[in-house]
C-alpha atoms as a PDB file:
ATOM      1  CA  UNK A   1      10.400  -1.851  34.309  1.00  0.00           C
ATOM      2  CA  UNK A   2      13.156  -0.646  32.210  1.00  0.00           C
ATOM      3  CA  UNK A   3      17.404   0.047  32.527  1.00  0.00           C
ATOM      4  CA  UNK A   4      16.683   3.238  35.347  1.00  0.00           C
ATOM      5  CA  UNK A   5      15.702   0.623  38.185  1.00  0.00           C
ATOM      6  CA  UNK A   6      19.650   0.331  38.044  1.00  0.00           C
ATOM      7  CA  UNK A   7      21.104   3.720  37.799  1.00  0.00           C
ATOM      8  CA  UNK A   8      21.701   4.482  41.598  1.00  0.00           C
ATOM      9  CA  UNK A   9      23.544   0.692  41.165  1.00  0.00           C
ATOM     10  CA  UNK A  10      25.601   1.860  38.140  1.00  0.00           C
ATOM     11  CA  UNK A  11      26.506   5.645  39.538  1.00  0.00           C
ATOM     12  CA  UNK A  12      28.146   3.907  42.504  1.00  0.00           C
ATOM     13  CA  UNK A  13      30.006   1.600  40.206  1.00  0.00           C
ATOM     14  CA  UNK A  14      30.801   4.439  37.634  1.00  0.00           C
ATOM     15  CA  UNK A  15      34.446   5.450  39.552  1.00  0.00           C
ATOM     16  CA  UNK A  16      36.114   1.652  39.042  1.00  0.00           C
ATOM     17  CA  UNK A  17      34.031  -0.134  36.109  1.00  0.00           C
ATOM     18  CA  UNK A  18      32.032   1.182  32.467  1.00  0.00           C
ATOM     19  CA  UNK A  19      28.652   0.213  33.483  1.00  0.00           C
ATOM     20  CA  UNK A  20      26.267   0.084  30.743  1.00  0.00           C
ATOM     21  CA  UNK A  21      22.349  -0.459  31.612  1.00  0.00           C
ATOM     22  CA  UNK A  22      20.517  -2.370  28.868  1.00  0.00           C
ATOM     23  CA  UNK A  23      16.400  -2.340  28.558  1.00  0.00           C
ATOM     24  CA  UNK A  24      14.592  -5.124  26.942  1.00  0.00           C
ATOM     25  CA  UNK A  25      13.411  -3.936  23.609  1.00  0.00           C
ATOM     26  CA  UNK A  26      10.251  -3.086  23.674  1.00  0.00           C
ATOM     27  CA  UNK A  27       8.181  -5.241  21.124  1.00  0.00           C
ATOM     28  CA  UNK A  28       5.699  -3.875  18.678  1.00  0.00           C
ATOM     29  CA  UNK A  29       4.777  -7.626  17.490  1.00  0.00           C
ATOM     30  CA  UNK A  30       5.181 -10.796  18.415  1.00  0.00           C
ATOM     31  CA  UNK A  31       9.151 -11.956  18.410  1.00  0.00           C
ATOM     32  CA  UNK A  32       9.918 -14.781  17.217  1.00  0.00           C
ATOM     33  CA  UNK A  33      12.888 -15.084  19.543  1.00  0.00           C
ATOM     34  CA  UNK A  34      13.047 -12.903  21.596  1.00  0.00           C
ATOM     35  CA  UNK A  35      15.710 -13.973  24.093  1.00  0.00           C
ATOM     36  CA  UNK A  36      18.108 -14.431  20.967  1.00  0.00           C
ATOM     37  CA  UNK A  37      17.250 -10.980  19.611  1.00  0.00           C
ATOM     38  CA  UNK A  38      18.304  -9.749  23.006  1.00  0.00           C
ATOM     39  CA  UNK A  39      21.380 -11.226  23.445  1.00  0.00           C
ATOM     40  CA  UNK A  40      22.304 -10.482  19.673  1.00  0.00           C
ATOM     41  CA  UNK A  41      21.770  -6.864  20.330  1.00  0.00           C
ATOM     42  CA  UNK A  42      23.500  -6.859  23.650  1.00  0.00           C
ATOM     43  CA  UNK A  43      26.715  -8.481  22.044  1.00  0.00           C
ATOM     44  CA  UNK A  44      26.515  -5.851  18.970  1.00  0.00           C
ATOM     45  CA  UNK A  45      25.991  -3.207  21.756  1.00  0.00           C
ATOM     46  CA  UNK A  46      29.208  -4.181  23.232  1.00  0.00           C
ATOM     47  CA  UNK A  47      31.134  -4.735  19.877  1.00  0.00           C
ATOM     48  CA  UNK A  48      30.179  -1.020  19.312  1.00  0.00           C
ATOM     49  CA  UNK A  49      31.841   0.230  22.836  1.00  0.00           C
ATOM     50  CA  UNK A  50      34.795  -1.763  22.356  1.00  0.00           C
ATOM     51  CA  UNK A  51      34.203  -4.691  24.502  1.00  0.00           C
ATOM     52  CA  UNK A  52      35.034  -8.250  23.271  1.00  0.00           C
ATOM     53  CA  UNK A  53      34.201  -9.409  26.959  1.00  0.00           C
ATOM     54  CA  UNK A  54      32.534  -7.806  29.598  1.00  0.00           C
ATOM     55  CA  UNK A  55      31.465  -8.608  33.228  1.00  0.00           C
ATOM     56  CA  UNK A  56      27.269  -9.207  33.634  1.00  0.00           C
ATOM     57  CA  UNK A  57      25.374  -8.610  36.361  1.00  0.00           C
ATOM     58  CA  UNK A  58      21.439  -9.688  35.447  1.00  0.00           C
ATOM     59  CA  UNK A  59      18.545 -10.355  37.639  1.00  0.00           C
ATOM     60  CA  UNK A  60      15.210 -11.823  36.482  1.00  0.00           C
ATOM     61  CA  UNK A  61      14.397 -12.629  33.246  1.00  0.00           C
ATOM     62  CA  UNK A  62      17.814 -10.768  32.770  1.00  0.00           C
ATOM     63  CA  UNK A  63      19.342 -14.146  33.501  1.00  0.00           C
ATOM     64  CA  UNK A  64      17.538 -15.603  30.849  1.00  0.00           C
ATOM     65  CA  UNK A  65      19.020 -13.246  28.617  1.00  0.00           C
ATOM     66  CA  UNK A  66      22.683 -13.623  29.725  1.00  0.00           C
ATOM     67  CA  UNK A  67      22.618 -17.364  29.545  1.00  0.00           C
ATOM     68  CA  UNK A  68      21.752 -17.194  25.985  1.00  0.00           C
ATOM     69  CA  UNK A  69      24.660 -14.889  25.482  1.00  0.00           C
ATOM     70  CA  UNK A  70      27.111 -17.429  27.544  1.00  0.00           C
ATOM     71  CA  UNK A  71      25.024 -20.472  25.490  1.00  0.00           C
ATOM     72  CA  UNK A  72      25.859 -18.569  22.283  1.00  0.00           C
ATOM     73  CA  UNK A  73      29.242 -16.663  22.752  1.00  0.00           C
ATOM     74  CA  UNK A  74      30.676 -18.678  25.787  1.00  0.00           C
ATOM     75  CA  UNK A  75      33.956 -16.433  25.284  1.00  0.00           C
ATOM     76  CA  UNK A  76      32.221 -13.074  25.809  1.00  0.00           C
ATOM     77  CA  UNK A  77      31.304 -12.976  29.472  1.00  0.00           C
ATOM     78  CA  UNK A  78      34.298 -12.483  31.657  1.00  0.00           C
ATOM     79  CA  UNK A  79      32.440 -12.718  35.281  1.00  0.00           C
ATOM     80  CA  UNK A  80      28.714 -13.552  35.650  1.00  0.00           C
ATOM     81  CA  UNK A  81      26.134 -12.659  38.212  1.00  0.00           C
ATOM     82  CA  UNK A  82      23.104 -13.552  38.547  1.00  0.00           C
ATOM     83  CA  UNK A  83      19.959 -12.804  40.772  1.00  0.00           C
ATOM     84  CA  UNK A  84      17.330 -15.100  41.000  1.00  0.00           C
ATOM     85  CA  UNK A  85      18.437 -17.644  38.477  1.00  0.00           C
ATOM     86  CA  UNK A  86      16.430 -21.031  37.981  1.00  0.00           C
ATOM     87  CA  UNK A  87      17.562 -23.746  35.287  1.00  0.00           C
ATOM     88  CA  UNK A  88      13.976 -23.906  34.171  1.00  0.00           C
ATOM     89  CA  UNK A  89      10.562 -22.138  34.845  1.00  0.00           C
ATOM     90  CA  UNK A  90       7.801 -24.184  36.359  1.00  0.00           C
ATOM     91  CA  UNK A  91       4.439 -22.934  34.640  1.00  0.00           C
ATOM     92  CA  UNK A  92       1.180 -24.522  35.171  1.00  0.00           C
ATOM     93  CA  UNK A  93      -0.918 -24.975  31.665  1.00  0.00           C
ATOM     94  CA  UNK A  94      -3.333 -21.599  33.414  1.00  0.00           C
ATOM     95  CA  UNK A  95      -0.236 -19.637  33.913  1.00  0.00           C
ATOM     96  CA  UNK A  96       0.898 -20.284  29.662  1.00  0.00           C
ATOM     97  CA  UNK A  97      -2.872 -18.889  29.157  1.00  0.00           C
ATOM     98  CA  UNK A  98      -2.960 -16.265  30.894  1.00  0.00           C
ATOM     99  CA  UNK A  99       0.351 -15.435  29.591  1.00  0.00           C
ATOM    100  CA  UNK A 100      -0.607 -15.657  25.793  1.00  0.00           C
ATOM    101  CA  UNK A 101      -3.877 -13.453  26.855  1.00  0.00           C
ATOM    102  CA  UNK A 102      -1.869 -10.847  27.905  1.00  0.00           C
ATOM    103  CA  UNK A 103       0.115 -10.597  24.825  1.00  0.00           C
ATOM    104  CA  UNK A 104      -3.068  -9.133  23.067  1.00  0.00           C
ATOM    105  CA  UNK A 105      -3.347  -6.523  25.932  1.00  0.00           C
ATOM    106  CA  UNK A 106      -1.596  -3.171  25.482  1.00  0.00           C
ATOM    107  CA  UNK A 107      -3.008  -1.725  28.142  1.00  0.00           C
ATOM    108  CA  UNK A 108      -0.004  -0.913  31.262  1.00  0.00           C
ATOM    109  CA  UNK A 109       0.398  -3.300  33.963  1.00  0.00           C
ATOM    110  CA  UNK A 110      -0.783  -0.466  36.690  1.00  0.00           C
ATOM    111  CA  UNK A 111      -4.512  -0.531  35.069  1.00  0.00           C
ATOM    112  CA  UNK A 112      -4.998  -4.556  36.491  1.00  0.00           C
ATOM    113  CA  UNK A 113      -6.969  -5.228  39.611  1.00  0.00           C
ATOM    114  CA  UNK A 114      -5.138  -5.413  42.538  1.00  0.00           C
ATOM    115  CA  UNK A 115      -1.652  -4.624  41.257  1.00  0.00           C
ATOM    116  CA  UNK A 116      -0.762  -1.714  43.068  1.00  0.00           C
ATOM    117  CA  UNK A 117      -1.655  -3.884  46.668  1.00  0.00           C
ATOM    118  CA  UNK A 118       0.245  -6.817  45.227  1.00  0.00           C
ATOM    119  CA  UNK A 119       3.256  -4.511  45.078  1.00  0.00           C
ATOM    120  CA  UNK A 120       2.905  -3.038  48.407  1.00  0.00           C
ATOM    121  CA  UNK A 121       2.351  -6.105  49.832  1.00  0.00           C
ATOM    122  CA  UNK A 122       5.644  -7.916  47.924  1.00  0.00           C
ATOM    123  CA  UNK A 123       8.066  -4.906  47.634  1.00  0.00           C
ATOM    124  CA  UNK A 124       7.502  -1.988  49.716  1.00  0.00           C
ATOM    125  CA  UNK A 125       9.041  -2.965  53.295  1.00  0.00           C
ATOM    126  CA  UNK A 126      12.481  -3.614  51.337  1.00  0.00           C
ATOM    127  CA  UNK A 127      12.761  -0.040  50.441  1.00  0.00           C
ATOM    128  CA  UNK A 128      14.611   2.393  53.157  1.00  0.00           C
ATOM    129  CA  UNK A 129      11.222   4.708  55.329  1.00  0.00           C
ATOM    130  CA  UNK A 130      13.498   7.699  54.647  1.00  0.00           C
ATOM    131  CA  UNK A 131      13.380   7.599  51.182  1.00  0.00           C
ATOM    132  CA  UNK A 132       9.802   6.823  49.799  1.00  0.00           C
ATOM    133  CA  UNK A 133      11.105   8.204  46.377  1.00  0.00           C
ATOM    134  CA  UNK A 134      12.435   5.127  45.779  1.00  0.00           C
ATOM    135  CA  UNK A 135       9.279   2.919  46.125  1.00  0.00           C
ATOM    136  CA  UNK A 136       7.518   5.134  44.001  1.00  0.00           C
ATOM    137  CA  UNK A 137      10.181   4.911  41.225  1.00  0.00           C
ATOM    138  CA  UNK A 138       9.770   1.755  40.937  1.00  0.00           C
ATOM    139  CA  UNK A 139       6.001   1.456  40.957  1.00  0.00           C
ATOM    140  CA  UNK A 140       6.256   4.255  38.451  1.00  0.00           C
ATOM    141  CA  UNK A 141       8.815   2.042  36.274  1.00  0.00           C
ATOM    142  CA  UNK A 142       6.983  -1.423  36.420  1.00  0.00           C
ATOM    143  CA  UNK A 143       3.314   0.163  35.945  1.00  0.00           C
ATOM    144  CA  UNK A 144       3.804   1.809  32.729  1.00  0.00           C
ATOM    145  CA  UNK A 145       5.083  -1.507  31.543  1.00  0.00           C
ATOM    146  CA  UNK A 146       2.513  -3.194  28.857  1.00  0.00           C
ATOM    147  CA  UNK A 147       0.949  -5.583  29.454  1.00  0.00           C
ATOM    148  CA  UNK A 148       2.263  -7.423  26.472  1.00  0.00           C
ATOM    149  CA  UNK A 149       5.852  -6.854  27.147  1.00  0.00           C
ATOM    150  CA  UNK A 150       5.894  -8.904  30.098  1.00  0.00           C
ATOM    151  CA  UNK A 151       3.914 -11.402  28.641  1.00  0.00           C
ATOM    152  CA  UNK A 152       5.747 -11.970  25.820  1.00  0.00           C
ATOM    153  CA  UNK A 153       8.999 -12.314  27.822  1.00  0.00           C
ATOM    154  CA  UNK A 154       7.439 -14.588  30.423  1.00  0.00           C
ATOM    155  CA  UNK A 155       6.816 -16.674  27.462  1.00  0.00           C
ATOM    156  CA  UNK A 156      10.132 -16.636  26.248  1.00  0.00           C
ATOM    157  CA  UNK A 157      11.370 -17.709  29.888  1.00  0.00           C
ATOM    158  CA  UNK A 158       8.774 -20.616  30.008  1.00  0.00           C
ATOM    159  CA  UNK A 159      10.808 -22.214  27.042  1.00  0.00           C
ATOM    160  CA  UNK A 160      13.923 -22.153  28.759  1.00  0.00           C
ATOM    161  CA  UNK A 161      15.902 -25.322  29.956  1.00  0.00           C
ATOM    162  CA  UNK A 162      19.198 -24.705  30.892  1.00  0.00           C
ATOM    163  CA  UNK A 163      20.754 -28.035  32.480  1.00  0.00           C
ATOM    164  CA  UNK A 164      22.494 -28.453  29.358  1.00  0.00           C
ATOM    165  CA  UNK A 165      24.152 -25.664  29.861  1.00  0.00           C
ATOM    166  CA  UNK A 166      25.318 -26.238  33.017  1.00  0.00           C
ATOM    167  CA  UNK A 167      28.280 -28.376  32.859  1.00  0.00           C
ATOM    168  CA  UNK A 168      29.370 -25.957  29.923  1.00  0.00           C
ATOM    169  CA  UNK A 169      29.752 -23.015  31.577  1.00  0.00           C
ATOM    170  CA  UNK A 170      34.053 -22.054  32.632  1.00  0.00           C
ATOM    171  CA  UNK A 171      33.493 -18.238  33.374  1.00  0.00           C
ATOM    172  CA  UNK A 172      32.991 -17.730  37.513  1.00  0.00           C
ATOM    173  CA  UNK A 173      29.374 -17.236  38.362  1.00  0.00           C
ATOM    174  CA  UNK A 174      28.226 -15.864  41.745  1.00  0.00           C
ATOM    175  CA  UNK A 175      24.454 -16.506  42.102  1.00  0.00           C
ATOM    176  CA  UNK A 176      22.871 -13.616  44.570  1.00  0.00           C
ATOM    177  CA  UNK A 177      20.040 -14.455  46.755  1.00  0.00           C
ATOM    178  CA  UNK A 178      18.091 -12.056  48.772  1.00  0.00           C
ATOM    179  CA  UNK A 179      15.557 -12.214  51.118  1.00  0.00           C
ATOM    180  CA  UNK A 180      12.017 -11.723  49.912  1.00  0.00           C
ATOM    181  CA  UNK A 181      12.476 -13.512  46.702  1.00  0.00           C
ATOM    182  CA  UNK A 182       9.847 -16.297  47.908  1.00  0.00           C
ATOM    183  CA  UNK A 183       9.986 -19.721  48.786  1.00  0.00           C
ATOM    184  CA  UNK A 184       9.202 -20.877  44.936  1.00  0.00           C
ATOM    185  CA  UNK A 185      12.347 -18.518  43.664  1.00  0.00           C
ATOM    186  CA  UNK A 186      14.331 -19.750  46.688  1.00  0.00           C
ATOM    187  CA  UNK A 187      14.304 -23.338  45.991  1.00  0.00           C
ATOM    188  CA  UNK A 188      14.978 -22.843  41.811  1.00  0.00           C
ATOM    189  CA  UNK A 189      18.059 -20.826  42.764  1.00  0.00           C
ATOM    190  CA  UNK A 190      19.570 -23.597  45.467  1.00  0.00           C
ATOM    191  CA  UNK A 191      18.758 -25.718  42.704  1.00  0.00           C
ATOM    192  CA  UNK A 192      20.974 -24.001  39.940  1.00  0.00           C
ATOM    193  CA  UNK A 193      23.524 -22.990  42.483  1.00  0.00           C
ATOM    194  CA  UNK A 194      23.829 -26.620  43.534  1.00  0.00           C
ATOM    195  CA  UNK A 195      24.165 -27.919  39.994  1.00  0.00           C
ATOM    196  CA  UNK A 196      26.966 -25.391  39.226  1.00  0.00           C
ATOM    197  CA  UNK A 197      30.425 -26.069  40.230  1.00  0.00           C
ATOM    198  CA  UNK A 198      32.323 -23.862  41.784  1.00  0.00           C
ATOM    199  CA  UNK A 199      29.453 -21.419  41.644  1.00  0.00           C
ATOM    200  CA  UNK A 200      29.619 -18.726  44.475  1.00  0.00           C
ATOM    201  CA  UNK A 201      26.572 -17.443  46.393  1.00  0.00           C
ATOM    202  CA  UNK A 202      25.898 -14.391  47.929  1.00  0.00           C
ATOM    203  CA  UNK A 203      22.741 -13.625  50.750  1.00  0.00           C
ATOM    204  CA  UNK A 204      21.659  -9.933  50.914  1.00  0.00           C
ATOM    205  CA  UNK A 205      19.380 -10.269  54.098  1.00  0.00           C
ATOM    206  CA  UNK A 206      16.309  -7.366  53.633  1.00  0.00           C
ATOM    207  CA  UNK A 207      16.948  -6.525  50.171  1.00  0.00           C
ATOM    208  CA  UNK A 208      13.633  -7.961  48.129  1.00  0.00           C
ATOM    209  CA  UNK A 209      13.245  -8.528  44.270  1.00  0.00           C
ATOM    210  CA  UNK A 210      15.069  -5.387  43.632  1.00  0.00           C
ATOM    211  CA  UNK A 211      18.722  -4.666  45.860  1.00  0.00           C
ATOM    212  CA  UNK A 212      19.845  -2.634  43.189  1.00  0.00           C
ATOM    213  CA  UNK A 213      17.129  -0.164  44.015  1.00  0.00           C
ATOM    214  CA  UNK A 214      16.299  -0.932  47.850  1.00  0.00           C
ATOM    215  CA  UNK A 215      20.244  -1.239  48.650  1.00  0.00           C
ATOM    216  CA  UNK A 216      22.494  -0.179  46.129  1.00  0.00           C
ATOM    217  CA  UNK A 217      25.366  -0.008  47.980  1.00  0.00           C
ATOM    218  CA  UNK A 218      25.303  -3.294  49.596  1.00  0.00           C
ATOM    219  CA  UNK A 219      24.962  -4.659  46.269  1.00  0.00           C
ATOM    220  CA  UNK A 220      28.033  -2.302  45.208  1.00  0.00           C
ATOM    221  CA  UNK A 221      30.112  -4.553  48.324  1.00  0.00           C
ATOM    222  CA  UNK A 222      28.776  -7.468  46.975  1.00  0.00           C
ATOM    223  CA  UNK A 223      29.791  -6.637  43.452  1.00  0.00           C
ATOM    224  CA  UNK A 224      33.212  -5.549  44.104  1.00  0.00           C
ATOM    225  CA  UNK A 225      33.874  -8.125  46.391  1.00  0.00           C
ATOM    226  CA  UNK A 226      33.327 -10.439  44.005  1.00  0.00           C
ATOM    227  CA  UNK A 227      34.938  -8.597  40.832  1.00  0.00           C
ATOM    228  CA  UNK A 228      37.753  -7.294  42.831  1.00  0.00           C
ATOM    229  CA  UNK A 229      38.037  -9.929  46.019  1.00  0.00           C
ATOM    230  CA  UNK A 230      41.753  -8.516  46.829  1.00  0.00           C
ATOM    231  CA  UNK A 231      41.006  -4.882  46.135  1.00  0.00           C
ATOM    232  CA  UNK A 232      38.046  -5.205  49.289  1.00  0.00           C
ATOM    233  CA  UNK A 233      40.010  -7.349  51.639  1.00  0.00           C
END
């Protein structure tokens, strides 16, 4: 997928906050460090706007990337959130395989077997009936993805360990959970939540993998609640 998954998110944001969407780059080798290289460009990004710290809201392997930014430049991030965060990623010896396969494959993640029913099956009853645009804008996004892309940053998030980090971190961090994420996801997130103090967490009830897209403007509540707790009282 790439930065448009959050657009409707950061239109109804646009009125109170400068949202900026960032993509992962898109590789044409193999990085070398890829989560570094991210978070390097992401802090030059925001040099360039004017920001010397900023409020980030990352979801995925996004929270890979912002915890190398807090790891790195601790006095950057003003406010973090963070959907579906896990201190490390627990990857059977197959999964690392299959992963360093797929970096040889350029081919787009719609041409494997079975995705498009793995995606209805995971994704679809999140999204609001009245709108079916939505589904298929996301479908649209994550299929044209290369193979290769997401292997090489599901690689990078296999190396991660973060419970060093941990007792580091000063900034407030609100961890959002939301239903659909899967038991696996579910546990790793109570687990990083748990280990964080004074970390706040937030439940979005029918929102899957992707609120920002199913439910932006729940998300928006959430968001400004947290941001802004006496401007939503």
């Amino acid at each position: 997928g790439n930065a448009k998954l959050f657009a409707l998110t950061a239109y109804l944001l646009k009125d109170e906050y400068t949202c900026v969407m960032i993509d992962v780059p898109v590789w044409t080798k193999t990085p070398t460090s890829p989560l570094e290289q991210t978070a390097e460009a992401l802090c030059r990004l925001a040099d360039s706007l004017g920001h010397s710290r900023f409020d980030l809201y990352a979801a995925g392997y996004g929270c890979h990337v912002a915890l190398t930014i807090l790891k790195r430049s601790p006095d950057r991030i003003s406010h973090l959130m963070l959907q579906g965060p896990v201190l490390r990623e627990p990857t059977l010896k197959r999964e690392r395989l299959m992963y360093k396969i797929g970096r040889w494959l350029t081919r787009p993640m719609s041409s494997l077997p079975g995705w498009p029913k793995v995606q209805q099956q995971n994704h679809q009853g999140y999204f609001p009936p009245f709108d079916p645009t939505r589904y298929h804008f996301l479908l649209d996004s994550l299929g044209a993805t290369p193979v290769r892309q997401v292997a090489w940053r599901l690689l990078a998030a296999t190396e991660c360990d973060w419970c060093d980090l941990i007792p580091e971190i000063r900034q407030p961090v609100m961890v959002i959970r939301t239903e659909g994420e899967g038991e696996s996801l579910a546990k790793l997130s109570e687990e990083f939540a748990a280990d964080l103090p004074g970390c706040q967490t937030e439940w979005m009830p029918l929102a899957g993998h992707y609120p920002y897209l199913t439910h932006p403007n729940r998300l928006v509540k959430v968001i400004k609640k947290y941001l802004n707790p006496e401007g939503t009282a």
